[in-house]
C-alpha atoms as a PDB file:
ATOM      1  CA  UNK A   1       0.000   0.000   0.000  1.00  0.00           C
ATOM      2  CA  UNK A   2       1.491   3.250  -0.961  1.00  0.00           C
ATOM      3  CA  UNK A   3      -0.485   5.709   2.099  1.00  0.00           C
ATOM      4  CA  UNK A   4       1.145   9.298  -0.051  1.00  0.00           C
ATOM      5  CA  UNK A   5       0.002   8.601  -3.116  1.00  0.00           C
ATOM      6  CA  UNK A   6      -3.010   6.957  -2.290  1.00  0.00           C
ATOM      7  CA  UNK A   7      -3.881  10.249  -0.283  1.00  0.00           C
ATOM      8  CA  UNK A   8      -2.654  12.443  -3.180  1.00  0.00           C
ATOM      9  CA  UNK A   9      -4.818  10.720  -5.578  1.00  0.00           C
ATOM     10  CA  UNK A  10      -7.915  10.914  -3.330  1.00  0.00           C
ATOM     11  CA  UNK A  11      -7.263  14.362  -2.544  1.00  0.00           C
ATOM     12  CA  UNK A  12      -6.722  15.520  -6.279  1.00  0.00           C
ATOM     13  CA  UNK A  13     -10.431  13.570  -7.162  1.00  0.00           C
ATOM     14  CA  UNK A  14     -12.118  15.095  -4.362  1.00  0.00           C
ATOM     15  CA  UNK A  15     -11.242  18.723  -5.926  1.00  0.00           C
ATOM     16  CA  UNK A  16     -12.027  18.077  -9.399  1.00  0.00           C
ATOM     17  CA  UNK A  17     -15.268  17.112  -8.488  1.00  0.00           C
ATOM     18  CA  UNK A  18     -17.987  20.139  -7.800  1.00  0.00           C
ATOM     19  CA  UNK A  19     -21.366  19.563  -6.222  1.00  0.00           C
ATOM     20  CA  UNK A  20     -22.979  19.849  -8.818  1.00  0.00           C
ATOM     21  CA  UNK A  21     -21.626  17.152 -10.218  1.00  0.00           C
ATOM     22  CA  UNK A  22     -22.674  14.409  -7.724  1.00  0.00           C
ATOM     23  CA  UNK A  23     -26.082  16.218  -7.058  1.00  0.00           C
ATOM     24  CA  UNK A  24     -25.720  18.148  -4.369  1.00  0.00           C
ATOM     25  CA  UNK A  25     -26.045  21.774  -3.337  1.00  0.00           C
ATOM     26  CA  UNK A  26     -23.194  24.094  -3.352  1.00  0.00           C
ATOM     27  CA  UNK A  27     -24.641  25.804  -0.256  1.00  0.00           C
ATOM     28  CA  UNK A  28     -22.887  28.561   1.487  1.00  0.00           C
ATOM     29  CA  UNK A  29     -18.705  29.657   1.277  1.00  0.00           C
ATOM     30  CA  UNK A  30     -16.376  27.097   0.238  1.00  0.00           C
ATOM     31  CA  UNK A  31     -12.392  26.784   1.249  1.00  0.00           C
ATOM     32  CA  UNK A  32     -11.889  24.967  -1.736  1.00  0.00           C
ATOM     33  CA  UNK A  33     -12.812  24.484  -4.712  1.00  0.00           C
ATOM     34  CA  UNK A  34     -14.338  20.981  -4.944  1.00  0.00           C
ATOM     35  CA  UNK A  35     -16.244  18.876  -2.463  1.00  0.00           C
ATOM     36  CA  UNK A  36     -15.600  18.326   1.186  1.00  0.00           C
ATOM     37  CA  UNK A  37     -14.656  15.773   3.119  1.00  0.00           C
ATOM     38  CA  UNK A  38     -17.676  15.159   4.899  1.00  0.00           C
ATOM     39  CA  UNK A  39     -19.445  14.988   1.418  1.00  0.00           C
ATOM     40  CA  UNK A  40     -17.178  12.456   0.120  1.00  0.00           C
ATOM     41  CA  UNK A  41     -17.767  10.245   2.688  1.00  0.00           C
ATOM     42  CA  UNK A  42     -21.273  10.801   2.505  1.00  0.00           C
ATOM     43  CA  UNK A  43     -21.127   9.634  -0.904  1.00  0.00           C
ATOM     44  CA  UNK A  44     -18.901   6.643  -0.175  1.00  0.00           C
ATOM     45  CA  UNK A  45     -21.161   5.699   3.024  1.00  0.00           C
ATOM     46  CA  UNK A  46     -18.446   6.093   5.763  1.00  0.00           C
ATOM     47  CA  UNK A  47     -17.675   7.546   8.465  1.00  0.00           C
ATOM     48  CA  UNK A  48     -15.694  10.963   8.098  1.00  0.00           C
ATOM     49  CA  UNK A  49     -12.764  10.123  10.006  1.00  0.00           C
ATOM     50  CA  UNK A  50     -12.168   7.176   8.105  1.00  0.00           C
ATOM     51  CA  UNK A  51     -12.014   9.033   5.099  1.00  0.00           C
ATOM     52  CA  UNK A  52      -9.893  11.784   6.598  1.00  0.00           C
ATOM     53  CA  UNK A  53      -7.432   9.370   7.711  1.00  0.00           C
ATOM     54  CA  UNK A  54      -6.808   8.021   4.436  1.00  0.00           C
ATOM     55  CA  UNK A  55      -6.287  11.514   2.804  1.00  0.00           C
ATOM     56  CA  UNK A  56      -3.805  12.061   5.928  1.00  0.00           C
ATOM     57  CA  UNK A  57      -1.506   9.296   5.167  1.00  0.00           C
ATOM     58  CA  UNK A  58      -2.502   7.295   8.722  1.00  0.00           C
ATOM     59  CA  UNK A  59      -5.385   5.494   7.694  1.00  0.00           C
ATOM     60  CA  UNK A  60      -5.745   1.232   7.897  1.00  0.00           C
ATOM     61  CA  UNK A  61      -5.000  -0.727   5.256  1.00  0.00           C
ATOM     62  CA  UNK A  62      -8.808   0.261   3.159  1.00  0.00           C
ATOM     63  CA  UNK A  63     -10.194  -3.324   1.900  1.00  0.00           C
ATOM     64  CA  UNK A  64     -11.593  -3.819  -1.528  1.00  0.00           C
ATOM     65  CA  UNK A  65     -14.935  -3.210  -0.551  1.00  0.00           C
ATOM     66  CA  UNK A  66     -14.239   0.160   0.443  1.00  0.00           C
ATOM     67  CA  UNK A  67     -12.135   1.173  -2.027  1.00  0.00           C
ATOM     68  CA  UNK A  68     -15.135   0.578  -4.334  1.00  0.00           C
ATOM     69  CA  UNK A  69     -17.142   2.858  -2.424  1.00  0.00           C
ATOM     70  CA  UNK A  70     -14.924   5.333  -2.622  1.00  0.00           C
ATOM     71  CA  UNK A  71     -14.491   4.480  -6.117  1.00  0.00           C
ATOM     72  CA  UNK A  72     -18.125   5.021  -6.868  1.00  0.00           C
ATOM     73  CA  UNK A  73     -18.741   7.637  -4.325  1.00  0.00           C
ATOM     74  CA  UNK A  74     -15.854   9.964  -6.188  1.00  0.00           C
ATOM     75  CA  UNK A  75     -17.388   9.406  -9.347  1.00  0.00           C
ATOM     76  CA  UNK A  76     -13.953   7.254 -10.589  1.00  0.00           C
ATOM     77  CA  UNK A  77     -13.738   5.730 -14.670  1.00  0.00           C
ATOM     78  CA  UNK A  78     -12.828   2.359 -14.638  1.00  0.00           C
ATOM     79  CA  UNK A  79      -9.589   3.133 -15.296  1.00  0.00           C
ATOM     80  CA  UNK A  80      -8.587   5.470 -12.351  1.00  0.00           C
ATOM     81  CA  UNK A  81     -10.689   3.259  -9.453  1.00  0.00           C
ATOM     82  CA  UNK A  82      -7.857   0.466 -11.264  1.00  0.00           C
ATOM     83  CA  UNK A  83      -5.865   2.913  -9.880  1.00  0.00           C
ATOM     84  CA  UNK A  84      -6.923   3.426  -6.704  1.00  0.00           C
ATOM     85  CA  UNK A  85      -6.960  -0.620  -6.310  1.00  0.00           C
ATOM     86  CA  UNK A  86      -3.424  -0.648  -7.067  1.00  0.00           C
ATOM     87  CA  UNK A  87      -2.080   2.055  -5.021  1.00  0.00           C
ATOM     88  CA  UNK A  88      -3.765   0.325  -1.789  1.00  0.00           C
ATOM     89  CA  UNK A  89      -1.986  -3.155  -2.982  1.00  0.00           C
ATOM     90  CA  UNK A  90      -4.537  -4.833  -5.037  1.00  0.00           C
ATOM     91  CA  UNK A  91      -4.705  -6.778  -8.113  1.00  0.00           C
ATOM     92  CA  UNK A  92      -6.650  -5.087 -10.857  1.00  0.00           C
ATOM     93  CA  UNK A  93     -10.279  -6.757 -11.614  1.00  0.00           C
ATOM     94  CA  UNK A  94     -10.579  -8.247 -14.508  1.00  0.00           C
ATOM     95  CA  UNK A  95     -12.683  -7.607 -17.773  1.00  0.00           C
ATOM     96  CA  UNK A  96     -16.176  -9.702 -16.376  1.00  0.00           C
ATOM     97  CA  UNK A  97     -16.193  -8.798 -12.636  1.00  0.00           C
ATOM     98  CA  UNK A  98     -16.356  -4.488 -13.290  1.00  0.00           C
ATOM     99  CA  UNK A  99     -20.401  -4.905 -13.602  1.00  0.00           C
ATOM    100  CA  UNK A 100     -20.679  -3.244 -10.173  1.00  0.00           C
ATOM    101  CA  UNK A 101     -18.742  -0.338 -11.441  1.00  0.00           C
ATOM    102  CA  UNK A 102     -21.404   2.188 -12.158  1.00  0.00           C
ATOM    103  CA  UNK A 103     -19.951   4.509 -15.425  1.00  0.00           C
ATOM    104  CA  UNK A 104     -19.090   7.794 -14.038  1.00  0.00           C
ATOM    105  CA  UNK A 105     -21.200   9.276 -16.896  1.00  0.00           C
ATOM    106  CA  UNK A 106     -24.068   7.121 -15.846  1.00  0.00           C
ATOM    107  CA  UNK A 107     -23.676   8.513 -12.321  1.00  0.00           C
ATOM    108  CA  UNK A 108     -24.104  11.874 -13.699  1.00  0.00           C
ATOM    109  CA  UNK A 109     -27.031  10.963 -15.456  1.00  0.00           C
ATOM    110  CA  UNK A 110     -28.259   9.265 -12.225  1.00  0.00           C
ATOM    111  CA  UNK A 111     -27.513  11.710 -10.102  1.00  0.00           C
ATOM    112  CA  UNK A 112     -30.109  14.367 -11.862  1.00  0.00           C
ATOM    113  CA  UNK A 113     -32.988  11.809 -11.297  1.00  0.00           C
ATOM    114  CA  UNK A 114     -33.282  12.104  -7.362  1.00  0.00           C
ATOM    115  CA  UNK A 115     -36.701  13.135  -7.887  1.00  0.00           C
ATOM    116  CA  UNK A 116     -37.411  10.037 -10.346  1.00  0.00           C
ATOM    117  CA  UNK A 117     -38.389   6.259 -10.058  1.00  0.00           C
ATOM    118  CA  UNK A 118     -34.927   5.539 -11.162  1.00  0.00           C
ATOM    119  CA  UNK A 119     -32.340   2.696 -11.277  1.00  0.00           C
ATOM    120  CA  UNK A 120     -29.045   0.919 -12.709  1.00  0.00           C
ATOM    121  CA  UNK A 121     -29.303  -2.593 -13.903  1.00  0.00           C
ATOM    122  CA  UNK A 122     -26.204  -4.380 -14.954  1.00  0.00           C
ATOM    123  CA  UNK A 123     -25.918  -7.102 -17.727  1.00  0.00           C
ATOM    124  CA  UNK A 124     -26.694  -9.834 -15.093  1.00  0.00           C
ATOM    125  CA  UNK A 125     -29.745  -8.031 -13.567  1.00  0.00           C
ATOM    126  CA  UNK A 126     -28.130  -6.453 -10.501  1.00  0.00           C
ATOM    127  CA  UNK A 127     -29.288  -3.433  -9.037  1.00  0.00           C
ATOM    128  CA  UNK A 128     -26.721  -1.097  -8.377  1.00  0.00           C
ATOM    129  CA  UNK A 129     -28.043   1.724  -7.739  1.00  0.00           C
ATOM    130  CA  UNK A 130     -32.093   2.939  -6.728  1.00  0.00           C
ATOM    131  CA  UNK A 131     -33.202   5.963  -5.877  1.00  0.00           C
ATOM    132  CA  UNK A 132     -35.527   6.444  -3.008  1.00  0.00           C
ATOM    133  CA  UNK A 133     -38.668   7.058  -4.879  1.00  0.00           C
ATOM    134  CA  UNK A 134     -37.693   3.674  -7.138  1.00  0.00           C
ATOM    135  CA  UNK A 135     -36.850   1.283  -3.609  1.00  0.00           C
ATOM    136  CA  UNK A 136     -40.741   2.886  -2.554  1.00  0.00           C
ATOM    137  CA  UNK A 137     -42.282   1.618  -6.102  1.00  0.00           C
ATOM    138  CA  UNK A 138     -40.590  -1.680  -6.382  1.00  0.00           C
ATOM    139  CA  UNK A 139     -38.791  -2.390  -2.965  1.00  0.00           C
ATOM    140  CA  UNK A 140     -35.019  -2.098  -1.926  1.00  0.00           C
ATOM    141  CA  UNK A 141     -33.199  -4.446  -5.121  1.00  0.00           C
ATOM    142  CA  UNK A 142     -29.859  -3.730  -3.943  1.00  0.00           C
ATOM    143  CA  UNK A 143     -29.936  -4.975  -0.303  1.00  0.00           C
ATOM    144  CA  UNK A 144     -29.694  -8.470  -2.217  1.00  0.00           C
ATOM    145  CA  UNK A 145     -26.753 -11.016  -1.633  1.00  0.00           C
ATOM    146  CA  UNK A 146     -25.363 -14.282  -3.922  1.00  0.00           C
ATOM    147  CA  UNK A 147     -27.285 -15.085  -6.961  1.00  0.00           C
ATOM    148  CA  UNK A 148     -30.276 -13.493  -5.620  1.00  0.00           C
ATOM    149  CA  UNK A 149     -28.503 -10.108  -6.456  1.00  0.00           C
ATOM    150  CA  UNK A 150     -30.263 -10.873  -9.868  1.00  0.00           C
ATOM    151  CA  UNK A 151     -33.436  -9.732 -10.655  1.00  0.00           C
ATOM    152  CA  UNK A 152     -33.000 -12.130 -13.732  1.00  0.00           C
ATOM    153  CA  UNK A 153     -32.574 -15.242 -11.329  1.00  0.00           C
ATOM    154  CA  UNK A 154     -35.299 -13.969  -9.057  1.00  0.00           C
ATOM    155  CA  UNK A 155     -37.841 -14.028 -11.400  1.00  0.00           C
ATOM    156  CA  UNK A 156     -37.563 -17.720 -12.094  1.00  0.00           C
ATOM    157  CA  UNK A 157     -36.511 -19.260  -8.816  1.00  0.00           C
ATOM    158  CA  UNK A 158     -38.364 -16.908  -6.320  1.00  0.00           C
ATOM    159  CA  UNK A 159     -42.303 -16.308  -6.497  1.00  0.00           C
ATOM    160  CA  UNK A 160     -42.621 -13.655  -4.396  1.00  0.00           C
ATOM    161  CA  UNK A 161     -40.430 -11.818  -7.209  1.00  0.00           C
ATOM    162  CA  UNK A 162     -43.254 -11.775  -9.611  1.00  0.00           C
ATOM    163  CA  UNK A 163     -46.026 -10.609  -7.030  1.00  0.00           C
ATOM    164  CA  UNK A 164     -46.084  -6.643  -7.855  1.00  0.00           C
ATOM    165  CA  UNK A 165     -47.311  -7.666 -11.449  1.00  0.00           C
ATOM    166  CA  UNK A 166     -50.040  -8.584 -12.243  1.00  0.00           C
ATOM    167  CA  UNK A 167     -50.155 -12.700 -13.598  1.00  0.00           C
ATOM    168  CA  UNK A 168     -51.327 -11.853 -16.974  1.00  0.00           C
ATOM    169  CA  UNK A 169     -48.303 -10.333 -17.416  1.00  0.00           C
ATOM    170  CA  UNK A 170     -45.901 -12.998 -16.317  1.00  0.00           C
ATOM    171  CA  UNK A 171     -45.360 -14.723 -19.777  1.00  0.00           C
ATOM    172  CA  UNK A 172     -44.469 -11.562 -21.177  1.00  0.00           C
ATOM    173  CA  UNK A 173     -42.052 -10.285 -18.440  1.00  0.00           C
ATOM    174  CA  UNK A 174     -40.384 -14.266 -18.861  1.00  0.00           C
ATOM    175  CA  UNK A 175     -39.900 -14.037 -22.452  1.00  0.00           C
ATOM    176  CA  UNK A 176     -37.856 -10.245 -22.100  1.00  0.00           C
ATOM    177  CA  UNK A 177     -35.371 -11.478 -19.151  1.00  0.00           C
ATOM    178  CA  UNK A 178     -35.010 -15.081 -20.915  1.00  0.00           C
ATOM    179  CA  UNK A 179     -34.200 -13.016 -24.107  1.00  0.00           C
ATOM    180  CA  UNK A 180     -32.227 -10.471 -22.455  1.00  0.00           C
ATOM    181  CA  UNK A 181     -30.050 -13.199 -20.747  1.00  0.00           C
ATOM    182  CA  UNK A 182     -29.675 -15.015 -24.186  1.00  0.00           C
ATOM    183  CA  UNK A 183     -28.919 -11.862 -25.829  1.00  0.00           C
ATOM    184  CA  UNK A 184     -25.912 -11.485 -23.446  1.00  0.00           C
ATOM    185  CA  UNK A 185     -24.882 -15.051 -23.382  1.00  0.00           C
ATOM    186  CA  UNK A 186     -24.061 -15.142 -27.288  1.00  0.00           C
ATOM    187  CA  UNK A 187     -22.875 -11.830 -26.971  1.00  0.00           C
ATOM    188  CA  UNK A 188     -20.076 -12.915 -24.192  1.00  0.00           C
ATOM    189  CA  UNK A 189     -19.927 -16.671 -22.735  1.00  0.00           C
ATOM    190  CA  UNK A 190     -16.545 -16.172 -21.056  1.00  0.00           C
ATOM    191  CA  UNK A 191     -18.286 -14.255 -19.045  1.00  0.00           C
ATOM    192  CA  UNK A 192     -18.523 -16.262 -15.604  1.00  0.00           C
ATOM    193  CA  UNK A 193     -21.195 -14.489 -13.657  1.00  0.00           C
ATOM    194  CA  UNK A 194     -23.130 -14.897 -16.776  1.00  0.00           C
ATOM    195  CA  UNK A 195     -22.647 -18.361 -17.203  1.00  0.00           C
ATOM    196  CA  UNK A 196     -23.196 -18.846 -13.930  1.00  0.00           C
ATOM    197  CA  UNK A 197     -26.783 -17.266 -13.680  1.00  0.00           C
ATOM    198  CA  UNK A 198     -27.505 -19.097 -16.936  1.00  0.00           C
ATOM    199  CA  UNK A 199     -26.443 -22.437 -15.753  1.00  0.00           C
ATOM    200  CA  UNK A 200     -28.305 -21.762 -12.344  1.00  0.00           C
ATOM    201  CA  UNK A 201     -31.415 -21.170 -14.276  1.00  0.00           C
ATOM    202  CA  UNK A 202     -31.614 -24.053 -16.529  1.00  0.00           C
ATOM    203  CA  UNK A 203     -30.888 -25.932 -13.799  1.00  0.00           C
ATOM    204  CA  UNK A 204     -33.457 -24.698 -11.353  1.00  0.00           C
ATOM    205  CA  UNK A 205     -36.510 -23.464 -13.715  1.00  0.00           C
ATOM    206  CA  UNK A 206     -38.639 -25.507 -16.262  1.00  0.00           C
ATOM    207  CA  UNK A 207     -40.169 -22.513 -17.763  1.00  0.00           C
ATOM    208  CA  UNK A 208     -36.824 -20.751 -18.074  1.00  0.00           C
ATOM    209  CA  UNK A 209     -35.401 -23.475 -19.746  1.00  0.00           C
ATOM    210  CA  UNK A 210     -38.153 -24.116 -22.319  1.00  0.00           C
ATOM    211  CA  UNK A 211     -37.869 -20.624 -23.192  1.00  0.00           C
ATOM    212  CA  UNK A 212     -33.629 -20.647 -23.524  1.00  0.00           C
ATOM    213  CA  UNK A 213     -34.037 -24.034 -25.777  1.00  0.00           C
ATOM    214  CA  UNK A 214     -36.476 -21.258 -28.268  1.00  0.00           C
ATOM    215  CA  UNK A 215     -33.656 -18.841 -28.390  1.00  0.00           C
ATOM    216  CA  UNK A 216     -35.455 -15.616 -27.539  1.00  0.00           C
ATOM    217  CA  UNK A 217     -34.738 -12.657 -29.626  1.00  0.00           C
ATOM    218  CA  UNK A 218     -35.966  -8.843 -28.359  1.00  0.00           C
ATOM    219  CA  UNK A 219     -35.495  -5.573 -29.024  1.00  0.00           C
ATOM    220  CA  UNK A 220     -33.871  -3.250 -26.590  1.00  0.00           C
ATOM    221  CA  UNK A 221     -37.296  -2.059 -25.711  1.00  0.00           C
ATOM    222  CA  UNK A 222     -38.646  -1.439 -22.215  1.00  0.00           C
ATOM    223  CA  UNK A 223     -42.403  -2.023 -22.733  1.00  0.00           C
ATOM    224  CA  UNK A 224     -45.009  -0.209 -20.377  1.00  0.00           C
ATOM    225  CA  UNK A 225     -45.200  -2.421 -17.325  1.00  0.00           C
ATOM    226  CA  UNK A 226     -48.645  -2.850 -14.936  1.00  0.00           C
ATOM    227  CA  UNK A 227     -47.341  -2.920 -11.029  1.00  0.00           C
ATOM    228  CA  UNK A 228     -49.748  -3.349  -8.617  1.00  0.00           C
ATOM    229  CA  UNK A 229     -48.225  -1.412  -5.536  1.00  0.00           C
ATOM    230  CA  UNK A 230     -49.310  -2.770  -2.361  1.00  0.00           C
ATOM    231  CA  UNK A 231     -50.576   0.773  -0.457  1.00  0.00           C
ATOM    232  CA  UNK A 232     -51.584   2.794  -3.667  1.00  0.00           C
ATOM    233  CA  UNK A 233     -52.894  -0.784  -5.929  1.00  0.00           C
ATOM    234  CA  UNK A 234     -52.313  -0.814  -9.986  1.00  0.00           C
ATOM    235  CA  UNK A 235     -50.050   1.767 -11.431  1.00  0.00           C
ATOM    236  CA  UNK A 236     -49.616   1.882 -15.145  1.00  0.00           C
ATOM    237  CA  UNK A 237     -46.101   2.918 -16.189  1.00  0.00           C
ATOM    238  CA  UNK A 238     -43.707   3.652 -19.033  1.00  0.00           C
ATOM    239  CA  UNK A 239     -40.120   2.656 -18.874  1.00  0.00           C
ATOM    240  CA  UNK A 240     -37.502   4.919 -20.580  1.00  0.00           C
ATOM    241  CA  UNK A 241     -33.958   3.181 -20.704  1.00  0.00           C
ATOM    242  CA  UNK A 242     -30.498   4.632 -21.451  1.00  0.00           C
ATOM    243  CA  UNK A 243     -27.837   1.682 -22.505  1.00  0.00           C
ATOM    244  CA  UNK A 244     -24.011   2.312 -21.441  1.00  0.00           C
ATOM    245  CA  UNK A 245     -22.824  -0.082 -24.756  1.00  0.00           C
ATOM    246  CA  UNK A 246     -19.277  -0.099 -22.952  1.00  0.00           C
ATOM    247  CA  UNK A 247     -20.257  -1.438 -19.585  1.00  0.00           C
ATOM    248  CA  UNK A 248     -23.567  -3.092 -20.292  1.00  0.00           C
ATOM    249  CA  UNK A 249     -25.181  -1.286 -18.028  1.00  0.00           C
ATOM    250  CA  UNK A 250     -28.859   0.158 -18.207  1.00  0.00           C
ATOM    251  CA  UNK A 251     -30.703   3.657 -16.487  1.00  0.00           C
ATOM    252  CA  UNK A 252     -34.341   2.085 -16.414  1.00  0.00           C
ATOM    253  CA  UNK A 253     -36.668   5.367 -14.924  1.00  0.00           C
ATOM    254  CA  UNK A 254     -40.672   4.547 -14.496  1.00  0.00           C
ATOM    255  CA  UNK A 255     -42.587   7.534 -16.054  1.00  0.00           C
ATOM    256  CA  UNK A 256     -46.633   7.989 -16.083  1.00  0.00           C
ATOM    257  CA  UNK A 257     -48.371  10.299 -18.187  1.00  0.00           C
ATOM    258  CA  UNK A 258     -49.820  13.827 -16.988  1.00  0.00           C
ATOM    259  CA  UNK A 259     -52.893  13.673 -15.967  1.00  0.00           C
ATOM    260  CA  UNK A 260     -52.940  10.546 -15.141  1.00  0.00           C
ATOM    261  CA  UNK A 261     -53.737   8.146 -12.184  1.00  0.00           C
ATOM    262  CA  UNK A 262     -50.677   6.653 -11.942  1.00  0.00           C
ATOM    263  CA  UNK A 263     -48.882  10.009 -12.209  1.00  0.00           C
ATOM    264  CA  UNK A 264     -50.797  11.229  -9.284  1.00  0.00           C
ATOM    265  CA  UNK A 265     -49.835   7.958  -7.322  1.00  0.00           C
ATOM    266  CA  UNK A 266     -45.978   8.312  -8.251  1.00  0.00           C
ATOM    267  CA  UNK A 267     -46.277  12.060  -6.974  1.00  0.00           C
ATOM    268  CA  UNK A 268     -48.015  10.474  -3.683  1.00  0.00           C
ATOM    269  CA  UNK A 269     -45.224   7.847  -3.648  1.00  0.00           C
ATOM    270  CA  UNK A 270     -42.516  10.512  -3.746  1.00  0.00           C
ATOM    271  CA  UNK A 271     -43.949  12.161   0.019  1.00  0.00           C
ATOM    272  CA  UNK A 272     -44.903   8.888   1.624  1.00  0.00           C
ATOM    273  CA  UNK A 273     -41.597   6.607   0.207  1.00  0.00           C
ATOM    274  CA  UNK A 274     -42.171   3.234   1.956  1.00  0.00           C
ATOM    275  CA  UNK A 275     -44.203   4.498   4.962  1.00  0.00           C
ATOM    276  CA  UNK A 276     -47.897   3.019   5.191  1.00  0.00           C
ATOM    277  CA  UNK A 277     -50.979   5.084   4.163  1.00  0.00           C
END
């Protein structure tokens, strides 16, 4: 672990990066010219101290885990959290396992939606990030561990996945994730997380299996989805996606029309979050 240039390099990220850029307020007089500290590890969900003991050169020895948080919380490419891994002593990643590396532009894009039913999906169906009014619509999808991580696996190996929708749309949401998973497959089978779901799934699901052996083929289209919310009952949504082709990640935000019921249960949904009514 090299503690000076680690700190150096935190240090010099931190100031680059405005509030603006992370989606915060630039509130009252700043010292510097880039975020705080505090903000930083806000971002990075830690304490303070342990952040400002790392950019002091007397920190401990940060493990990987938390050198992706910082990673993500400082808005790193894949290139310069690589970086960071090295400077505390790790091995770089490879290729397959940078999924839950959220694209710094992706952040950005994120980061404007606070307001928004809004979330990233990776190639694999992992949530990696939700924003509050998103966790309130369709539960907390990043709290997951294992294989359940994937919404993809979920689907077809847990029922309870499937009980927001309504079961005259369960064929239809099958045939997109089986199709989306072979899509991906043919696209990259060295890809071991992949695989891995894939194998799970014909392993553990009939109905996933019959539709693999058809060889599903979809559009990157996010069709209006029915989810029947268990305070505020049906909403009907539209999905707008934005694809990141180099990390094969997806923004997925939940939209309703003006004037609508829905919209007027979203807006509701936004106050409340997850509380009862």
């Amino acid at each position: 672990m090299d503690r000076v240039r680690l700190a150096e390099f935190l240090r010099s990220r931190r100031e680059a990066l405005q509030p603006e850029d992370v989606g915060l307020p630039r509130g009252g007089r700043r010292r510097t010219g880039g975020l705080r500290r505090e903000e930083v590890a806000v971002l990075s969900d830690m304490s303070v101290d342990y952040y400002s003991r790392l950019e002091q050169r007397r920190g401990p020895h940060p493990s990987e885990q938390m050198l992706a948080a910082l990673a993500g919380g400082l808005r790193l490419s894949l290139e310069e959290r690589d970086h960071l891994l090295r400077l505390a002593g790790y091995a770089t990643p490879q290729r397959t396992l940078r999924a839950d590396h959220v694209n710094p532009g992706m952040m950005r894009v994120f980061d404007g939606l606070e307001n928004a039913a809004a979330q990233v999906v990776n190639h694999i169906g992992e949530t990696l990030k939700q924003t509050r009014l998103s966790k309130a619509l369709i539960g907390d999808e990043t709290s997951r561990t294992g294989m359940a991580r994937s919404a993809h696996y979920r689907w077809f190996t847990d029922p309870t996945a499937r009980s927001i929708y309504p079961e005259d749309d369960h064929p239809t949401h099958s045939r997109l994730i089986a199709a989306n998973l072979h899509e991906m497959y043919t696209r990259d089978r060295e890809d071991p997380r992949l695989a891995a779901v894939v194998d799970a799934l014909l392993a553990e699901s009939a109905e996933f299996t019959a539709l693999w052996r058809e060889h599903p083929i979809t559009g990157l289209y996010c069709p209006p989805k029915r989810i029947q919310h268990p305070q505020l009952g049906p909403l009907e949504l539209h999905c707008q996606t934005l694809i990141d082709p180099d990390q094969s990640q997806m923004l997925v935000v939940y939209t309703a029309p003006s004037g609508s019921d829905s919209r007027d249960k979203l807006r509701l949904l936004s106050v409340i979050g997850d509380q009862r009514v």
